[in-house]
C-alpha atoms as a PDB file:
ATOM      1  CA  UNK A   1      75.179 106.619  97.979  1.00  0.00           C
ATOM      2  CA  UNK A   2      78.102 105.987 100.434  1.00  0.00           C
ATOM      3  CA  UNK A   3      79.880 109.038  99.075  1.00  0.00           C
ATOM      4  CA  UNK A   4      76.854 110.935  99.471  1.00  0.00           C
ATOM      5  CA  UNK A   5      76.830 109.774 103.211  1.00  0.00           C
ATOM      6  CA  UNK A   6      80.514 110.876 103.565  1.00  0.00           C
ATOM      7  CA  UNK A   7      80.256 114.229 101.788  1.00  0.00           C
ATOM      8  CA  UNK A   8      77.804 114.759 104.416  1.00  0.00           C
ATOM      9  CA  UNK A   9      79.813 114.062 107.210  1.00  0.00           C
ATOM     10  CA  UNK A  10      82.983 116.430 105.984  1.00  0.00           C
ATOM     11  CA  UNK A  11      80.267 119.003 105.381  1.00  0.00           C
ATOM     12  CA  UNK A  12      79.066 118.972 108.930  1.00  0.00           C
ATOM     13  CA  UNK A  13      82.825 118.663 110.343  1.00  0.00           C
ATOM     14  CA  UNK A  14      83.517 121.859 108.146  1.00  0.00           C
ATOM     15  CA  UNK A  15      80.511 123.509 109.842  1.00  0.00           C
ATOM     16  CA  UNK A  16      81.169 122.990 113.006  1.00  0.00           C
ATOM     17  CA  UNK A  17      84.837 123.658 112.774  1.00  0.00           C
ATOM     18  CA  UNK A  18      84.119 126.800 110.919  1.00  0.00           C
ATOM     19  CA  UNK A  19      81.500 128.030 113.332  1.00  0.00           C
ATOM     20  CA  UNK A  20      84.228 127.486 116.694  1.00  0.00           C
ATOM     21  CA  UNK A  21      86.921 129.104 114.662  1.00  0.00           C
ATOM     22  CA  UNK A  22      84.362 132.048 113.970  1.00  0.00           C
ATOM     23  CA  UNK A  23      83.426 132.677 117.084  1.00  0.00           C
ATOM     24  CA  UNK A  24      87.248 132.257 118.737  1.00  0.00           C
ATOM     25  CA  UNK A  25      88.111 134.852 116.511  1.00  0.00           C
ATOM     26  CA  UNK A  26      85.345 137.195 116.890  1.00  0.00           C
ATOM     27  CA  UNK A  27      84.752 136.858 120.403  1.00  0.00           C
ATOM     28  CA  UNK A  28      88.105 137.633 122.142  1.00  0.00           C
ATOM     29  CA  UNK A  29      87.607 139.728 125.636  1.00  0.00           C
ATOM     30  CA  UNK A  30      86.139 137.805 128.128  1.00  0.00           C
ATOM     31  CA  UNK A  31      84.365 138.799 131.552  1.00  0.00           C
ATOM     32  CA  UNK A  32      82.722 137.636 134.131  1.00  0.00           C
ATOM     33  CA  UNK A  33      78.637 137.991 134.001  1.00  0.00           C
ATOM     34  CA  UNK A  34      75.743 137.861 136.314  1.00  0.00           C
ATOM     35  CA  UNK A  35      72.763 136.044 135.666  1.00  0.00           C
ATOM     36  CA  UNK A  36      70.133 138.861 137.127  1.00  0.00           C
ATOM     37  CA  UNK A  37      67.094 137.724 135.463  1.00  0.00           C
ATOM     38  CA  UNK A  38      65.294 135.131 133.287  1.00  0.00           C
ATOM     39  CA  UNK A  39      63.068 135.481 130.803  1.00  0.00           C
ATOM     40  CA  UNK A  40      60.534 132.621 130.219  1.00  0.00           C
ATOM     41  CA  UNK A  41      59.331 132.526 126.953  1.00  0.00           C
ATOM     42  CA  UNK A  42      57.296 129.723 125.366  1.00  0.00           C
ATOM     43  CA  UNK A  43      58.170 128.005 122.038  1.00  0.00           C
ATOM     44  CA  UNK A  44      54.229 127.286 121.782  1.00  0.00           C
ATOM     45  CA  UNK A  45      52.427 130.661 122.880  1.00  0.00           C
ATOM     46  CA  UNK A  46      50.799 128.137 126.066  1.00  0.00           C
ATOM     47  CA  UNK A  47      51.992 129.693 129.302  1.00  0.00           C
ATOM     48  CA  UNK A  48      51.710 127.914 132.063  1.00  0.00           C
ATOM     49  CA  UNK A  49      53.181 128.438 135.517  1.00  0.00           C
ATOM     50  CA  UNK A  50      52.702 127.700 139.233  1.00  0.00           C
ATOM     51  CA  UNK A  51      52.742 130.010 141.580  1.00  0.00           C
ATOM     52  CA  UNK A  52      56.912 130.478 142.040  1.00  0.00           C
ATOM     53  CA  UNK A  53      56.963 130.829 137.996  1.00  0.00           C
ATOM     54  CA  UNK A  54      57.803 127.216 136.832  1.00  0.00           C
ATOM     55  CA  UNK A  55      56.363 125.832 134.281  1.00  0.00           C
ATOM     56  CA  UNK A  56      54.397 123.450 134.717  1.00  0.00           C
ATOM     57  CA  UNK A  57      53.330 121.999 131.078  1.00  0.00           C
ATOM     58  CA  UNK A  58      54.145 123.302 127.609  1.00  0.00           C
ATOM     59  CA  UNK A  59      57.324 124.002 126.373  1.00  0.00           C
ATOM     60  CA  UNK A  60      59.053 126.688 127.970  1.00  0.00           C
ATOM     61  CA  UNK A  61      62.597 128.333 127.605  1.00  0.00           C
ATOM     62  CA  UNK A  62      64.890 130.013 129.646  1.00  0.00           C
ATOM     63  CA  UNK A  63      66.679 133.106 128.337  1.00  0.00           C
ATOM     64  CA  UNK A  64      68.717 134.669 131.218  1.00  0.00           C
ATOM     65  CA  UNK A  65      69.650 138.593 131.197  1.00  0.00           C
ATOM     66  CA  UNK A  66      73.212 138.750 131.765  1.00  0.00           C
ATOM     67  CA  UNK A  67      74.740 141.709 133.563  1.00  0.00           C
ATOM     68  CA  UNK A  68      78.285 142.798 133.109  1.00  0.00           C
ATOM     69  CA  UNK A  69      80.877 145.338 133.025  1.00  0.00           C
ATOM     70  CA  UNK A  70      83.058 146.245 129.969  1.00  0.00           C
ATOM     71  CA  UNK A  71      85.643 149.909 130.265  1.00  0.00           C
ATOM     72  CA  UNK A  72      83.324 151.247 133.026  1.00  0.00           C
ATOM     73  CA  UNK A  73      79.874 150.712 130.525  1.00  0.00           C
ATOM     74  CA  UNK A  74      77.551 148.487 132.479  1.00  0.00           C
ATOM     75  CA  UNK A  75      75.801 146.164 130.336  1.00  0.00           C
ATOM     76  CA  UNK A  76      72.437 144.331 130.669  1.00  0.00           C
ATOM     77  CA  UNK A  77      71.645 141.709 128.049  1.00  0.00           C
ATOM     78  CA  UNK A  78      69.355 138.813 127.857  1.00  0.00           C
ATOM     79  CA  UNK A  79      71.104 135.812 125.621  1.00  0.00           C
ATOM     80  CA  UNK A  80      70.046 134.772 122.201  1.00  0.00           C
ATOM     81  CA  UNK A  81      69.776 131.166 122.807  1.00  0.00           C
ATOM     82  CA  UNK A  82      67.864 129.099 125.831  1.00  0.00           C
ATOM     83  CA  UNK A  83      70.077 127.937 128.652  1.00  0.00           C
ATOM     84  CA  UNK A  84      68.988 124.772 130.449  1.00  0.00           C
ATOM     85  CA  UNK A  85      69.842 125.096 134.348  1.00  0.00           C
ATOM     86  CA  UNK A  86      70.359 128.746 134.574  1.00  0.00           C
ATOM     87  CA  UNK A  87      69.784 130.576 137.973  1.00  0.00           C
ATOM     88  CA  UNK A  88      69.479 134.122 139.247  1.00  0.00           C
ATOM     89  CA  UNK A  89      72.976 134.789 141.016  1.00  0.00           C
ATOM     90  CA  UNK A  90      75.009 132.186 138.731  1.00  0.00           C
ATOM     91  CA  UNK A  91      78.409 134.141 137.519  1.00  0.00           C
ATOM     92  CA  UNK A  92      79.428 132.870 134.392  1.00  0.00           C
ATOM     93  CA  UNK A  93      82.690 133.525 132.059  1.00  0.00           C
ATOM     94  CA  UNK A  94      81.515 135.744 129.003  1.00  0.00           C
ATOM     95  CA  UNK A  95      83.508 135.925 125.684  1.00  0.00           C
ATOM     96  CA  UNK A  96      82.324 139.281 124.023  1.00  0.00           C
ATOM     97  CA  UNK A  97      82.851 141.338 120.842  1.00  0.00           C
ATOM     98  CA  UNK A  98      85.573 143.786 121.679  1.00  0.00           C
ATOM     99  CA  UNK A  99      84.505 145.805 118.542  1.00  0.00           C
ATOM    100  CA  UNK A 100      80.351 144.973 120.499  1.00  0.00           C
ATOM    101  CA  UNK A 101      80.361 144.170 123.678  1.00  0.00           C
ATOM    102  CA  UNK A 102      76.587 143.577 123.245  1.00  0.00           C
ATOM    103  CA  UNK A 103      77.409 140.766 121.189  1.00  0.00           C
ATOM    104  CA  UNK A 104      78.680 138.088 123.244  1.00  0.00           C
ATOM    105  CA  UNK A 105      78.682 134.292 123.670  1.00  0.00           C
ATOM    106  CA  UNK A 106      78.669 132.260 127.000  1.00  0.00           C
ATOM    107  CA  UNK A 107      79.785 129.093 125.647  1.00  0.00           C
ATOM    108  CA  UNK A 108      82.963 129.346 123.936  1.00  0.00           C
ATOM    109  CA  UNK A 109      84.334 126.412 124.660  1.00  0.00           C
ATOM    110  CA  UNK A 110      85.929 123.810 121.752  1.00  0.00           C
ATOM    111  CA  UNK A 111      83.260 121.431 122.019  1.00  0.00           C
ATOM    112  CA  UNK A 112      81.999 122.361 118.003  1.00  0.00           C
ATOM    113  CA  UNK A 113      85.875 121.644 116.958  1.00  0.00           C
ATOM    114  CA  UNK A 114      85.870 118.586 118.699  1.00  0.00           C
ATOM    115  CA  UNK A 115      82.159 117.360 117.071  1.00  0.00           C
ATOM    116  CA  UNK A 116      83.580 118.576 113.497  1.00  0.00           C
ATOM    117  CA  UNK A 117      86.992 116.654 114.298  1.00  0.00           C
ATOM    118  CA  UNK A 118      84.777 113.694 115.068  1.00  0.00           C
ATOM    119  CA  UNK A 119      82.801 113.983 112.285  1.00  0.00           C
ATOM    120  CA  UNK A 120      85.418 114.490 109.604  1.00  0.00           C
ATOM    121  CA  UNK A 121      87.578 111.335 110.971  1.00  0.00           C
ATOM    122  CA  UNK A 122      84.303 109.334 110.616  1.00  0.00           C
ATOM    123  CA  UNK A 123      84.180 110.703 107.199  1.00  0.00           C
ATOM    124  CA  UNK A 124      87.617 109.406 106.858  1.00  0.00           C
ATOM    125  CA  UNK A 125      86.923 105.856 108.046  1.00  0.00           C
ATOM    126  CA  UNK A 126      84.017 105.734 105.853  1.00  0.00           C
ATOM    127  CA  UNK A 127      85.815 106.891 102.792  1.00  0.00           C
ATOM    128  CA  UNK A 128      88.283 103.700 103.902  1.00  0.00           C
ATOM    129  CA  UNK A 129      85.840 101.506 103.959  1.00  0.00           C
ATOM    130  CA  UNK A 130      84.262 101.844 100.662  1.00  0.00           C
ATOM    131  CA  UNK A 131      87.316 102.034  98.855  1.00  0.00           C
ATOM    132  CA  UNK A 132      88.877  98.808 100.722  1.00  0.00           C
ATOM    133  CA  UNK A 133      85.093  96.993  99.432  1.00  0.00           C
ATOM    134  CA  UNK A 134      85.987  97.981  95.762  1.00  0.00           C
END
Protein backbone atom coordinates (compact mmCIF):
# COMPACT_ATOMS: atom_id res chain seq x y z
CA UNK A 1 0.00 0.00 0.00
CA UNK A 2 2.55 2.75 0.94
CA UNK A 3 4.33 2.21 -2.35
CA UNK A 4 1.17 2.42 -4.05
CA UNK A 5 0.65 5.87 -2.28
CA UNK A 6 4.17 6.98 -3.42
CA UNK A 7 3.99 5.75 -7.02
CA UNK A 8 1.14 8.00 -7.02
CA UNK A 9 2.74 10.93 -5.92
CA UNK A 10 5.91 10.63 -8.57
CA UNK A 11 3.17 10.02 -11.11
CA UNK A 12 1.45 13.28 -10.45
CA UNK A 13 4.96 15.21 -10.03
CA UNK A 14 5.79 13.69 -13.57
CA UNK A 15 2.47 15.13 -14.81
CA UNK A 16 2.67 18.24 -13.78
CA UNK A 17 6.29 18.70 -14.60
CA UNK A 18 5.68 17.29 -17.99
CA UNK A 19 2.66 19.42 -18.70
CA UNK A 20 4.87 23.04 -17.69
CA UNK A 21 7.74 21.75 -19.72
CA UNK A 22 5.15 21.15 -22.65
CA UNK A 23 3.71 24.13 -22.71
CA UNK A 24 7.26 26.28 -22.14
CA UNK A 25 8.30 24.67 -25.10
CA UNK A 26 5.37 24.98 -27.26
CA UNK A 27 4.28 28.25 -26.31
CA UNK A 28 7.27 30.61 -26.89
CA UNK A 29 6.13 34.27 -28.35
CA UNK A 30 4.42 36.15 -25.99
CA UNK A 31 2.09 39.36 -26.33
CA UNK A 32 0.15 41.43 -24.69
CA UNK A 33 -3.89 40.71 -24.93
CA UNK A 34 -7.08 42.48 -24.32
CA UNK A 35 -9.82 41.08 -22.54
CA UNK A 36 -12.80 42.54 -24.98
CA UNK A 37 -15.48 40.25 -24.05
CA UNK A 38 -16.78 37.43 -21.80
CA UNK A 39 -18.62 34.71 -22.49
CA UNK A 40 -20.86 33.27 -19.69
CA UNK A 41 -21.55 29.89 -20.11
CA UNK A 42 -23.15 27.56 -17.55
CA UNK A 43 -21.68 24.18 -16.45
CA UNK A 44 -25.49 23.19 -15.66
CA UNK A 45 -27.63 24.52 -18.74
CA UNK A 46 -29.57 26.95 -15.66
CA UNK A 47 -28.98 30.55 -16.68
CA UNK A 48 -29.57 32.90 -14.46
CA UNK A 49 -28.67 36.59 -14.44
CA UNK A 50 -29.67 40.01 -13.07
CA UNK A 51 -30.12 42.68 -14.95
CA UNK A 52 -26.10 43.86 -15.47
CA UNK A 53 -25.46 39.99 -16.50
CA UNK A 54 -24.24 38.40 -13.16
CA UNK A 55 -25.19 35.47 -12.18
CA UNK A 56 -27.06 35.19 -9.70
CA UNK A 57 -27.48 31.24 -8.85
CA UNK A 58 -26.22 28.21 -10.74
CA UNK A 59 -22.94 27.62 -11.75
CA UNK A 60 -21.63 29.89 -14.18
CA UNK A 61 -18.18 30.36 -15.98
CA UNK A 62 -16.32 32.99 -17.36
CA UNK A 63 -14.54 32.50 -20.69
CA UNK A 64 -13.06 35.88 -21.81
CA UNK A 65 -12.36 36.64 -25.71
CA UNK A 66 -8.94 37.79 -25.88
CA UNK A 67 -7.88 40.26 -28.54
CA UNK A 68 -4.38 40.56 -29.81
CA UNK A 69 -1.96 41.30 -32.41
CA UNK A 70 0.60 38.82 -33.89
CA UNK A 71 2.89 40.11 -37.53
CA UNK A 72 0.11 42.65 -38.31
CA UNK A 73 -2.88 39.58 -38.09
CA UNK A 74 -5.34 40.75 -35.49
CA UNK A 75 -6.61 38.01 -33.51
CA UNK A 76 -9.87 37.50 -31.54
CA UNK A 77 -10.10 34.40 -29.37
CA UNK A 78 -12.16 33.38 -26.48
CA UNK A 79 -9.92 30.99 -23.96
CA UNK A 80 -10.39 27.33 -23.47
CA UNK A 81 -10.53 27.29 -19.81
CA UNK A 82 -12.76 29.60 -17.20
CA UNK A 83 -10.93 32.51 -15.65
CA UNK A 84 -12.09 33.57 -12.20
CA UNK A 85 -11.86 37.56 -11.88
CA UNK A 86 -11.60 38.45 -15.46
CA UNK A 87 -12.79 41.97 -16.67
CA UNK A 88 -13.49 43.73 -19.94
CA UNK A 89 -10.35 46.12 -20.41
CA UNK A 90 -7.84 43.80 -18.30
CA UNK A 91 -4.42 43.47 -20.54
CA UNK A 92 -2.86 40.39 -19.85
CA UNK A 93 0.67 38.74 -20.99
CA UNK A 94 -0.16 35.93 -23.66
CA UNK A 95 2.30 33.05 -24.46
CA UNK A 96 1.19 31.78 -28.01
CA UNK A 97 2.07 29.10 -30.59
CA UNK A 98 4.49 30.75 -32.95
CA UNK A 99 3.79 27.85 -35.43
CA UNK A 100 -0.56 28.96 -34.15
CA UNK A 101 -0.98 31.93 -32.82
CA UNK A 102 -4.61 30.81 -32.19
CA UNK A 103 -3.32 28.48 -29.79
CA UNK A 104 -2.22 30.25 -26.85
CA UNK A 105 -2.06 30.05 -23.04
CA UNK A 106 -2.46 32.97 -20.47
CA UNK A 107 -0.97 31.31 -17.62
CA UNK A 108 2.41 30.19 -18.26
CA UNK A 109 3.83 30.64 -15.29
CA UNK A 110 6.00 27.64 -13.27
CA UNK A 111 3.46 27.10 -10.79
CA UNK A 112 2.77 23.13 -12.35
CA UNK A 113 6.80 22.62 -11.94
CA UNK A 114 6.71 23.82 -8.64
CA UNK A 115 3.36 21.44 -7.58
CA UNK A 116 5.24 18.38 -9.43
CA UNK A 117 8.59 19.40 -7.51
CA UNK A 118 6.47 19.32 -4.40
CA UNK A 119 4.92 16.34 -5.09
CA UNK A 120 7.88 14.22 -6.12
CA UNK A 121 9.99 15.39 -2.86
CA UNK A 122 6.93 14.20 -0.84
CA UNK A 123 7.25 11.07 -2.76
CA UNK A 124 10.76 11.08 -1.65
CA UNK A 125 10.11 11.55 2.07
CA UNK A 126 7.58 8.93 1.91
CA UNK A 127 9.75 6.42 0.20
CA UNK A 128 12.20 7.38 3.45
CA UNK A 129 9.91 6.69 5.70
CA UNK A 130 8.84 3.29 4.86
CA UNK A 131 12.11 2.04 4.27
CA UNK A 132 13.56 3.59 7.71
CA UNK A 133 10.13 1.44 9.40
CA UNK A 134 11.51 -1.84 7.78
Amino acid sequence: MQFFIGGIFILFGIIFIGSSVYQKKKYTGVTTAKVVDISRESRNNINNYNNNGFSIGGNVELYPIYEFEINGNKYTQKASSAVRGAFIGQTVQLHYNPENPSQFSVNNSNTFTIIGGVLAILAGVFAIIIFSIK
